[in-house]
C-alpha atoms as a PDB file:
ATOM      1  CA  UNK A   1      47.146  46.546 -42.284  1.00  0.00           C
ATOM      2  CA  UNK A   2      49.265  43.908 -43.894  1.00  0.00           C
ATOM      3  CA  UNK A   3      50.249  41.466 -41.330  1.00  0.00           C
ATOM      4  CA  UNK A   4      53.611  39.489 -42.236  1.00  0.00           C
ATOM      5  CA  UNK A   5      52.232  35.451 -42.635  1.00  0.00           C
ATOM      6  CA  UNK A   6      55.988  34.645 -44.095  1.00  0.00           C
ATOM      7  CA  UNK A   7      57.353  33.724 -40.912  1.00  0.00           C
ATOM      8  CA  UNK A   8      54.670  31.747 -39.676  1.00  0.00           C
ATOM      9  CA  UNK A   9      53.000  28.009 -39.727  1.00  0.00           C
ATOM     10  CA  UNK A  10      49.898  27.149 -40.804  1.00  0.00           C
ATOM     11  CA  UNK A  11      48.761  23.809 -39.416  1.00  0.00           C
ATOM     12  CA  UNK A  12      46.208  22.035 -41.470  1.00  0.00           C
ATOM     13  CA  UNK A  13      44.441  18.829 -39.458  1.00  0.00           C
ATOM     14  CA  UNK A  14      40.939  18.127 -40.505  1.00  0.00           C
ATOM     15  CA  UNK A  15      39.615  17.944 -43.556  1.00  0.00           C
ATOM     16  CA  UNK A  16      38.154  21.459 -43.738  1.00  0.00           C
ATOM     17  CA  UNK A  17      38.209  25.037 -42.043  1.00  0.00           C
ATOM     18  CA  UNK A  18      35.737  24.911 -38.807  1.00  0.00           C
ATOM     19  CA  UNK A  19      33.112  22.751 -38.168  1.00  0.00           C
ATOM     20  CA  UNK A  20      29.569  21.765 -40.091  1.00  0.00           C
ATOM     21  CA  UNK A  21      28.774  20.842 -43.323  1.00  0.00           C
ATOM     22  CA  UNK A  22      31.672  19.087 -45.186  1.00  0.00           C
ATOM     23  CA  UNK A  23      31.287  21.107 -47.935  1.00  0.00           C
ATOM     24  CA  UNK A  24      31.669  24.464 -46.351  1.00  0.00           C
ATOM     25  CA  UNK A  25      33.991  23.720 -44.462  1.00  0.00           C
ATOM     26  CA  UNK A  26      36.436  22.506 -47.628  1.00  0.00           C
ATOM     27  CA  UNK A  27      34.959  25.594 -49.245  1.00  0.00           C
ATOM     28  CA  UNK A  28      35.926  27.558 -46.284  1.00  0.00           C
ATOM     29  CA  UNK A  29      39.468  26.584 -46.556  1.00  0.00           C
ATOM     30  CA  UNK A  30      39.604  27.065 -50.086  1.00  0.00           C
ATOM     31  CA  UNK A  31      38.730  30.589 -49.845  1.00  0.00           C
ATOM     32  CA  UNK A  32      40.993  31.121 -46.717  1.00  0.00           C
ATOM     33  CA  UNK A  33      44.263  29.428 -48.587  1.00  0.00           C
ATOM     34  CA  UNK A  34      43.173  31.441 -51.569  1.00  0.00           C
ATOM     35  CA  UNK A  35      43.415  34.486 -49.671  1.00  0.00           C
ATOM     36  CA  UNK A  36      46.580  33.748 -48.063  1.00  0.00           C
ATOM     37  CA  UNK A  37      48.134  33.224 -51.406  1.00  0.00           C
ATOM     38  CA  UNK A  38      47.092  36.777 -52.823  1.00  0.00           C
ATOM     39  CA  UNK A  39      49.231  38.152 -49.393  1.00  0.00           C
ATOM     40  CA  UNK A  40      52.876  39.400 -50.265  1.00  0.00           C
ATOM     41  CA  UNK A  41      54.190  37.306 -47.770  1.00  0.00           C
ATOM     42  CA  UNK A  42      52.746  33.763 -47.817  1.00  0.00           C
ATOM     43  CA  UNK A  43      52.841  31.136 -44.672  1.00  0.00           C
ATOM     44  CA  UNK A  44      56.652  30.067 -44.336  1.00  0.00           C
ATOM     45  CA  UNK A  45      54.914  26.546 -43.973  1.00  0.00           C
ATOM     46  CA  UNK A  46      51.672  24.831 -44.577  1.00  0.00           C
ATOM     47  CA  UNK A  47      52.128  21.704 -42.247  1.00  0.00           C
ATOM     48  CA  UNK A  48      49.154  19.242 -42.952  1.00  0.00           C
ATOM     49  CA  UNK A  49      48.187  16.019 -40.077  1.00  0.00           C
ATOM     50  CA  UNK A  50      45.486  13.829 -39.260  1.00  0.00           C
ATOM     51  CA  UNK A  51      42.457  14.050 -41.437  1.00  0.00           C
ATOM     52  CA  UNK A  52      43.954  17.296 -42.645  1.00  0.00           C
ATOM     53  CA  UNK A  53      46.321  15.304 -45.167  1.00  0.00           C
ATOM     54  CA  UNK A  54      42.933  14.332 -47.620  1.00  0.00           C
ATOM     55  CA  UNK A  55      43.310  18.374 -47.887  1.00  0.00           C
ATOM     56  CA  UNK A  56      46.651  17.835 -49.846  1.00  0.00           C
ATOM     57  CA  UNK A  57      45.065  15.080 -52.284  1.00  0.00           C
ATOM     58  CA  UNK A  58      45.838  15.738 -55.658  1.00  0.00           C
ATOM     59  CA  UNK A  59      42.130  15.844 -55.987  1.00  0.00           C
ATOM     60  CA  UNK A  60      41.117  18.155 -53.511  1.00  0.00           C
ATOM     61  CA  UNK A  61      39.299  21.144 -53.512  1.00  0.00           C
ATOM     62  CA  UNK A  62      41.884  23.385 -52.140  1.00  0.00           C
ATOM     63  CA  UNK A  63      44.796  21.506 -54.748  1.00  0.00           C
ATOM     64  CA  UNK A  64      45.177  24.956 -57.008  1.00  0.00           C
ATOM     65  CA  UNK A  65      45.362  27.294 -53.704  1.00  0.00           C
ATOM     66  CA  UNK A  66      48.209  25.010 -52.362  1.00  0.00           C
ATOM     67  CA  UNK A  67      50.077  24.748 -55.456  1.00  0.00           C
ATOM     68  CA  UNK A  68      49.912  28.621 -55.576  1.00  0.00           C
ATOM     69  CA  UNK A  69      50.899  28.837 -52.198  1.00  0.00           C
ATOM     70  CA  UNK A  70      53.950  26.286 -53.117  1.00  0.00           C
ATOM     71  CA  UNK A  71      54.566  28.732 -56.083  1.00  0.00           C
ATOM     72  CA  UNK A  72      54.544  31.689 -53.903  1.00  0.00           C
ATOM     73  CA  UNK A  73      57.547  30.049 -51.544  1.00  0.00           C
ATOM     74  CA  UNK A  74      55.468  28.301 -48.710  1.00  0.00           C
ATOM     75  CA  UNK A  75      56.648  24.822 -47.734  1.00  0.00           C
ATOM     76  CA  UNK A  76      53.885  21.998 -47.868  1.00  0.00           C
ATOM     77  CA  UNK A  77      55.370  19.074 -45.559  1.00  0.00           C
ATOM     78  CA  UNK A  78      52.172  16.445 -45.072  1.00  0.00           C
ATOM     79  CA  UNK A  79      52.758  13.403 -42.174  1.00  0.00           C
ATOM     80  CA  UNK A  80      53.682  10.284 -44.227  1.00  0.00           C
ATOM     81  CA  UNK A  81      52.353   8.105 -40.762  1.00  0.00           C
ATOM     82  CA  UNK A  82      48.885   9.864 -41.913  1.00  0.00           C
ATOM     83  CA  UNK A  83      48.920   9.460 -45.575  1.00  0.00           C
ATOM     84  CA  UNK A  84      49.735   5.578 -45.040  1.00  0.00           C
ATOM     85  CA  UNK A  85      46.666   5.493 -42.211  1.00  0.00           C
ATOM     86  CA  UNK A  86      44.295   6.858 -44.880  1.00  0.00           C
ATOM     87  CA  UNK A  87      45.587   4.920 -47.805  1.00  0.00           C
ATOM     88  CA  UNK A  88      46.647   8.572 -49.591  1.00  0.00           C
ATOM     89  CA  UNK A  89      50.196   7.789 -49.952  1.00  0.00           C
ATOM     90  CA  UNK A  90      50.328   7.553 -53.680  1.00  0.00           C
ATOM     91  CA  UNK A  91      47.680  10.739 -54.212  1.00  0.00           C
ATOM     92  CA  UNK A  92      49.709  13.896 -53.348  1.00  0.00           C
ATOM     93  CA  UNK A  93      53.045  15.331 -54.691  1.00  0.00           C
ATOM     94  CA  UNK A  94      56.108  12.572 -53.286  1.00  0.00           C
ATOM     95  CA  UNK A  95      58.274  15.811 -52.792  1.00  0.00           C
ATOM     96  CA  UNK A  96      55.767  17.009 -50.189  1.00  0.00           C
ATOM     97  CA  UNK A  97      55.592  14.361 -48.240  1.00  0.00           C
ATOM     98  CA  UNK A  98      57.248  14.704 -44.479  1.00  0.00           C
ATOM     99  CA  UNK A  99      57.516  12.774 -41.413  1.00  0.00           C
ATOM    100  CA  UNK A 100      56.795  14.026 -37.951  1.00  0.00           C
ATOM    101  CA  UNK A 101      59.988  15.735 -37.100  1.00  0.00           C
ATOM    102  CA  UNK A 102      59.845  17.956 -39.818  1.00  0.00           C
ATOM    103  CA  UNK A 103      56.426  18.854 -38.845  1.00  0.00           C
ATOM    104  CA  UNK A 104      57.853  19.823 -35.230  1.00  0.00           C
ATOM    105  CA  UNK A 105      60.991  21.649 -36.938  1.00  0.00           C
ATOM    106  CA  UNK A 106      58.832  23.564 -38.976  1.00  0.00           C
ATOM    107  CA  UNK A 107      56.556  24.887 -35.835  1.00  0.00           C
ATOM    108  CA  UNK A 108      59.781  25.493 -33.878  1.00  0.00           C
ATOM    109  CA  UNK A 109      61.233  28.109 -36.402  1.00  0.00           C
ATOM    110  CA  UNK A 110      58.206  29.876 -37.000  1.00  0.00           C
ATOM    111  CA  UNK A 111      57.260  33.029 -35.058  1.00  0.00           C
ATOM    112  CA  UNK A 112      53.730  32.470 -35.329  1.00  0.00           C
ATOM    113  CA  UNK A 113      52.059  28.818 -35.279  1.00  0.00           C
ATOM    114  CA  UNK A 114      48.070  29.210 -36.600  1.00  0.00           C
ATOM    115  CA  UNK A 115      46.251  26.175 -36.254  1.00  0.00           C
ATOM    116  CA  UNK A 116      42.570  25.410 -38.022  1.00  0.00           C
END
């Protein structure tokens, strides 16, 4: 079974997939964004918030997974109001970089909204 991710939202907004040790839980969404980029059909949108925005550093662990996902045709949009909280505005791609209302559109056109 191949379910279709293309028309659907991923929302990113901690800084890691589930809850525990930091570093499984970054590892965790490595492995889970890695997966999602070997799919034929890709997220329509990776939207990332809060503390999920250190996830989009240039630096991050999950950084090659995203920019394969961005390769693959998914749209990264991450909150400027939480890149300027956490002092990250200058450490992920400027043509990623969204506002709130783009975050909502994004959700609103998507069949499928999957949070972690």
């Amino acid at each position: 079974m191949n379910p279709d991710f293309h028309t659907s939202a991923l929302v990113i907004s901690s800084a890691g997939m589930g809850q525990g040790d930091a570093t499984l839980c970054q590892r965790l969404l490595g492995n889970y964004l890695k997966t999602l980029a070997e799919l034929e059909t890709p997220p329509q949108s990776i939207l990332f918030y809060a503390a999920g925005v250190k996830m989009a550093r240039h630096d991050s662990a999950c950084r090659a997974e995203l920019d394969l996902l961005a390769k693959a045709g998914s749209r990264l949009v991450i909150c400027r109001t939480c890149l300027d909280h956490y002092g990250l505005l200058d450490q992920v791609p400027a043509t990623e970089i969204g506002n709130m209302l783009m975050i909502v559109e994004a959700q609103g056109v998507a069949d499928k909204v999957i949070s972690l």
